[in-house]
Protein backbone atom coordinates (compact mmCIF):
# COMPACT_ATOMS: atom_id res chain seq x y z
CA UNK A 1 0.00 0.00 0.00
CA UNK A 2 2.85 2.42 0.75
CA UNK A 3 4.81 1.50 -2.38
CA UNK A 4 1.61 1.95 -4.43
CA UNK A 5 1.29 6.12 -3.02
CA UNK A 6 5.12 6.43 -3.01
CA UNK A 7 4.63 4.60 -7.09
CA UNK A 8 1.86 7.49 -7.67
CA UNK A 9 3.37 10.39 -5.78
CA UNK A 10 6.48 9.33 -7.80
CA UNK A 11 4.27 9.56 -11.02
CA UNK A 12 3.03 13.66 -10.14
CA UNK A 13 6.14 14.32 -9.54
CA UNK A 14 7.47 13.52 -13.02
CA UNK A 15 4.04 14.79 -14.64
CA UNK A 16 4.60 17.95 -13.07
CA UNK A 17 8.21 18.42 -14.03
CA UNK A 18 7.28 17.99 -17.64
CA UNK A 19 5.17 20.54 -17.84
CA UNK A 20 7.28 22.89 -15.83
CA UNK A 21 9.89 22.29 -18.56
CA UNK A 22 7.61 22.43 -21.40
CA UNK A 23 7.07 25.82 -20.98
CA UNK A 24 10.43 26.80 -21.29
CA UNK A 25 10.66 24.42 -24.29
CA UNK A 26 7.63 26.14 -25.75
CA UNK A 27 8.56 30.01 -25.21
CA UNK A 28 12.02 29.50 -26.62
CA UNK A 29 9.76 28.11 -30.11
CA UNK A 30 10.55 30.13 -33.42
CA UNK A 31 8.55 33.41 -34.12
CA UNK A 32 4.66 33.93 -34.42
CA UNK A 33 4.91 33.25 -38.34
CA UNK A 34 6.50 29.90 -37.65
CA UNK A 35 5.08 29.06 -34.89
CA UNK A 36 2.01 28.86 -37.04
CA UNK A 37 2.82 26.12 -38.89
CA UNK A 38 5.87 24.29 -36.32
CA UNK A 39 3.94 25.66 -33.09
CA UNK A 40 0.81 23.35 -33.24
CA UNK A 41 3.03 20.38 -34.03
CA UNK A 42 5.32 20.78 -30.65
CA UNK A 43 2.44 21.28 -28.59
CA UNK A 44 0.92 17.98 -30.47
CA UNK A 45 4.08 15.72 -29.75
CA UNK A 46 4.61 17.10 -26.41
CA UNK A 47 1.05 16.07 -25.25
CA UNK A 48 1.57 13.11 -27.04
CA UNK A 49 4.62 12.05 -24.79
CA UNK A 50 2.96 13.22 -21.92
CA UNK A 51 0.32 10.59 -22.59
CA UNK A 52 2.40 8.00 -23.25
CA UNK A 53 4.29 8.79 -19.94
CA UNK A 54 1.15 8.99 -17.84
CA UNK A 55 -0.54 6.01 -19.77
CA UNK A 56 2.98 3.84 -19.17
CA UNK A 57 2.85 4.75 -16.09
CA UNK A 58 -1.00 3.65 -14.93
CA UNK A 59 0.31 0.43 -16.96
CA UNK A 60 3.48 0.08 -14.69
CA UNK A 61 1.06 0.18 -11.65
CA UNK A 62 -1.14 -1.92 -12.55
CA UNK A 63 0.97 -4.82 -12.95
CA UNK A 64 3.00 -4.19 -10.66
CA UNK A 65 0.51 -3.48 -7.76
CA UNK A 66 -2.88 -3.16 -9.34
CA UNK A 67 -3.08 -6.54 -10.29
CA UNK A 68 -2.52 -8.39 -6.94
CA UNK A 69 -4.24 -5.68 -5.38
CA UNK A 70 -7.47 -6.83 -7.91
CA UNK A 71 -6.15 -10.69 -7.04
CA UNK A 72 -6.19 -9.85 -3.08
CA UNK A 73 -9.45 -8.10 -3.55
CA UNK A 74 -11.01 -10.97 -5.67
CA UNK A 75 -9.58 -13.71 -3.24
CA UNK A 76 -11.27 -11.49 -0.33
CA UNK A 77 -14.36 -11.27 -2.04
CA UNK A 78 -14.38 -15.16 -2.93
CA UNK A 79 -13.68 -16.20 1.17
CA UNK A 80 -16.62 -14.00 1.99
CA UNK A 81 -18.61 -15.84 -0.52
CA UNK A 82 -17.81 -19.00 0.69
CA UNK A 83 -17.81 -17.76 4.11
CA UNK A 84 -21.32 -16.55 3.61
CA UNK A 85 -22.09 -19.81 1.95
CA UNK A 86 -21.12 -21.45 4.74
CA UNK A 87 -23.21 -19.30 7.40
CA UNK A 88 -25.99 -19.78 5.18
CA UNK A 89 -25.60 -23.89 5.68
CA UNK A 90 -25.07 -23.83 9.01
CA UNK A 91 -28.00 -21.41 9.43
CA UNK A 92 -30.25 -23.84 7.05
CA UNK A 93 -29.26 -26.32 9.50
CA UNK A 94 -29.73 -24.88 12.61
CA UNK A 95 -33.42 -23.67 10.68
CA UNK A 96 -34.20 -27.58 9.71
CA UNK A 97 -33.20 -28.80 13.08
CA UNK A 98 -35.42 -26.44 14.94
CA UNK A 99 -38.04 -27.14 12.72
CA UNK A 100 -37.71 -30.72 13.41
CA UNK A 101 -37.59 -30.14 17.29
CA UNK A 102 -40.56 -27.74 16.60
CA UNK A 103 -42.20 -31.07 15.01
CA UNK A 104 -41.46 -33.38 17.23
CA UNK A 105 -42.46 -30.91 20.48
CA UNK A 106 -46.15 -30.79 18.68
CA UNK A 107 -46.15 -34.31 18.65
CA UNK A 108 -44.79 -34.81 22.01
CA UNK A 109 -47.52 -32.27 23.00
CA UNK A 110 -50.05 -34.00 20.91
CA UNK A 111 -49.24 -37.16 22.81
CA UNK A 112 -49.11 -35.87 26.25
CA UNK A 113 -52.93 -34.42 25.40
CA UNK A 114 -54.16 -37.44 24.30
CA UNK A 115 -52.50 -39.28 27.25
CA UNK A 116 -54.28 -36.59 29.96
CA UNK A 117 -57.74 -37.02 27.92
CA UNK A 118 -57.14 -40.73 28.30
CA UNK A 119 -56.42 -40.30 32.17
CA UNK A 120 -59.45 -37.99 32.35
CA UNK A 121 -61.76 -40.24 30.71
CA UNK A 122 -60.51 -43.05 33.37
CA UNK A 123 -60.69 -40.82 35.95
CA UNK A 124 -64.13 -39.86 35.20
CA UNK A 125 -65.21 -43.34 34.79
CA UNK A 126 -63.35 -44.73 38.11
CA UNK A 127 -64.88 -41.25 40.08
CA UNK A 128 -68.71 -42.37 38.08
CA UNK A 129 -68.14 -46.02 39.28
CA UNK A 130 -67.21 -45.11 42.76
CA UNK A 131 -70.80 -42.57 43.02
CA UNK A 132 -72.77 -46.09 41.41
CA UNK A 133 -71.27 -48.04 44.53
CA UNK A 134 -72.19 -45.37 46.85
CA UNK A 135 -75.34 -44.71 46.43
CA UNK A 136 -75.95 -48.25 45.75
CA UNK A 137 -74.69 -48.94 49.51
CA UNK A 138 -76.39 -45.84 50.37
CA UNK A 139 -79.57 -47.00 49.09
CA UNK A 140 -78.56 -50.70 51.10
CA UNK A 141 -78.59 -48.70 54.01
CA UNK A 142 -81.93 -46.59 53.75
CA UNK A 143 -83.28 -50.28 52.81
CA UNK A 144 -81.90 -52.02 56.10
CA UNK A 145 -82.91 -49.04 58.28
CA UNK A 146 -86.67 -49.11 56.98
CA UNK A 147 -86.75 -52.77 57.03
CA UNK A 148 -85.42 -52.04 60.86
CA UNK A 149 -87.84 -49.54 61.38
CA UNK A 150 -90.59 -52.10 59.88
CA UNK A 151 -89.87 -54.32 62.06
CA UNK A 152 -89.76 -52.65 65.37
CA UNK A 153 -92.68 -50.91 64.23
CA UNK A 154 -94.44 -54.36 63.84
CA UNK A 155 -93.11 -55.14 67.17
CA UNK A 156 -94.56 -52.51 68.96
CA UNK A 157 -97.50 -52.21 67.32
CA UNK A 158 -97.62 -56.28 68.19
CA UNK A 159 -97.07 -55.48 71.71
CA UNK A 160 -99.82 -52.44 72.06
CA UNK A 161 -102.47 -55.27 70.75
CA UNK A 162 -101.07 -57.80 73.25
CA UNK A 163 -101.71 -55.19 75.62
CA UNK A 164 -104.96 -54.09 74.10
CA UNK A 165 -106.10 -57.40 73.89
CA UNK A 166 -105.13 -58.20 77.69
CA UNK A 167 -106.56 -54.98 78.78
CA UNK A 168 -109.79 -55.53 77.41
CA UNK A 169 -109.97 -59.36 78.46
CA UNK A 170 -109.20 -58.16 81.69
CA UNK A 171 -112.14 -55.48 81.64
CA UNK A 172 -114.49 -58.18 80.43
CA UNK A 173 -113.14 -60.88 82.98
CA UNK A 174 -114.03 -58.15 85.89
CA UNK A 175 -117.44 -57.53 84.38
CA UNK A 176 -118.17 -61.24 84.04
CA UNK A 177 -116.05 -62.14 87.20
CA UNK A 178 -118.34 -62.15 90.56
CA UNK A 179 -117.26 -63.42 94.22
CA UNK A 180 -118.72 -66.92 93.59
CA UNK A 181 -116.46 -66.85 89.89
CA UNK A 182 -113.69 -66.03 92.01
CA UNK A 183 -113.42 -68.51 94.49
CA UNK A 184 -114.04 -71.53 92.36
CA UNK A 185 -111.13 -70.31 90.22
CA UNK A 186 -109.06 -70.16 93.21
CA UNK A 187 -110.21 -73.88 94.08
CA UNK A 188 -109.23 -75.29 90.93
CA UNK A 189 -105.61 -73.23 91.22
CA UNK A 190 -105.18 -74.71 94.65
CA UNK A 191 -106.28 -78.19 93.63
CA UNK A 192 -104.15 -77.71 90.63
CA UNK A 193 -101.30 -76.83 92.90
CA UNK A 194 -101.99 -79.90 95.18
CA UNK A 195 -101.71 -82.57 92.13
CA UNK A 196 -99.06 -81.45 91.18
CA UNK A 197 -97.48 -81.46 94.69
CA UNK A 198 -98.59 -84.77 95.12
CA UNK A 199 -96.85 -85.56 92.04
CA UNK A 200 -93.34 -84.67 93.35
């Protein structure tokens, strides 16, 4: 890079020294009549060499530094191509793998839904079974109490006739029941009692 500005500074240098001395060259030219016809052809040839200097010149640096210069830049330019390439691969990569985790996460949560729809649906069924056998025992219960209550109802009610009944024979056995009634019921007891004294 610093041979390339000392190349060109090198190059103004010399451009500007041949035009300081072409004006020397040009005022010491023959008079106005000849310089008429010889004038326009000095100025012609010195421009001419002072293209072919500069143009020699912008050759000489291009070879000698333009073109690995242009080589560098190209071989820069092709790394960050491929180097871009390469990003762009891993990055299509990294995209397809993601994608592919993205997949398989919707089917993992796909499964895990049907799997907690399935445990639901068992949990629904095992909670609807366990209501059936409750109120079924429930209702086994309300069945044995009433049959209890039934019962003891049947008993009672049983026991108020007994005592209904007895009440009322002994009502009629006092109406019917005089002193005479009386004592020979009381003989036959103690005769009863005697036999079976006897007996012994």
């Amino acid at each position: 890079m610093i041979r390339a500005l000392r190349g060109s500074l090198l190059a103004v240098v010399l451009l500007g020294a041949f035009h300081i001395f072409r004006a020397p060259l040009l005022a010491a030219a023959p008079p106005a009549e000849q310089a008429a016809e010889g004038g326009t052809s000095h100025e012609l040839l010195f421009e001419a060499i002072s293209f072919v200097l500069l143009a020699g010149f912008l050759v000489y640096l291009y070879r000698k530094r333009g073109s690995a210069f242009f080589n560098e830049r190209s071989d820069t330019i092709r790394k960050s191509l491929e180097e871009g390439r390469q990003a762009l691969e891993r990055s299509q990569a990294r995209l397809a793998e993601a994608e592919q985790k993205l997949a398989g996460l919707q089917d993992e949560v796909r499964t895990l839904k049907d799997r907690a729809e399935a445990d639901i649906a068992r949990e629904q069924e095992r909670m609807r079974q366990a209501a059936d056998e409750e109120a079924h025992r429930i209702e086994e219960f309300a069945k044995a109490r009433i049959l209890a209550a039934t019962n003891l109802a049947k008993l009672e009610l049983k026991d108020y006739a007994v005592k209904q009944a007895l009440e009322q024979a002994r009502g009629k056995i006092q109406q019917r029941m005089d002193e005479e009634s009386r004592k020979k019921l009381l003989d036959l007891f103690l005769a009863d009692l005697s036999t079976k004294a006897k007996g012994n």
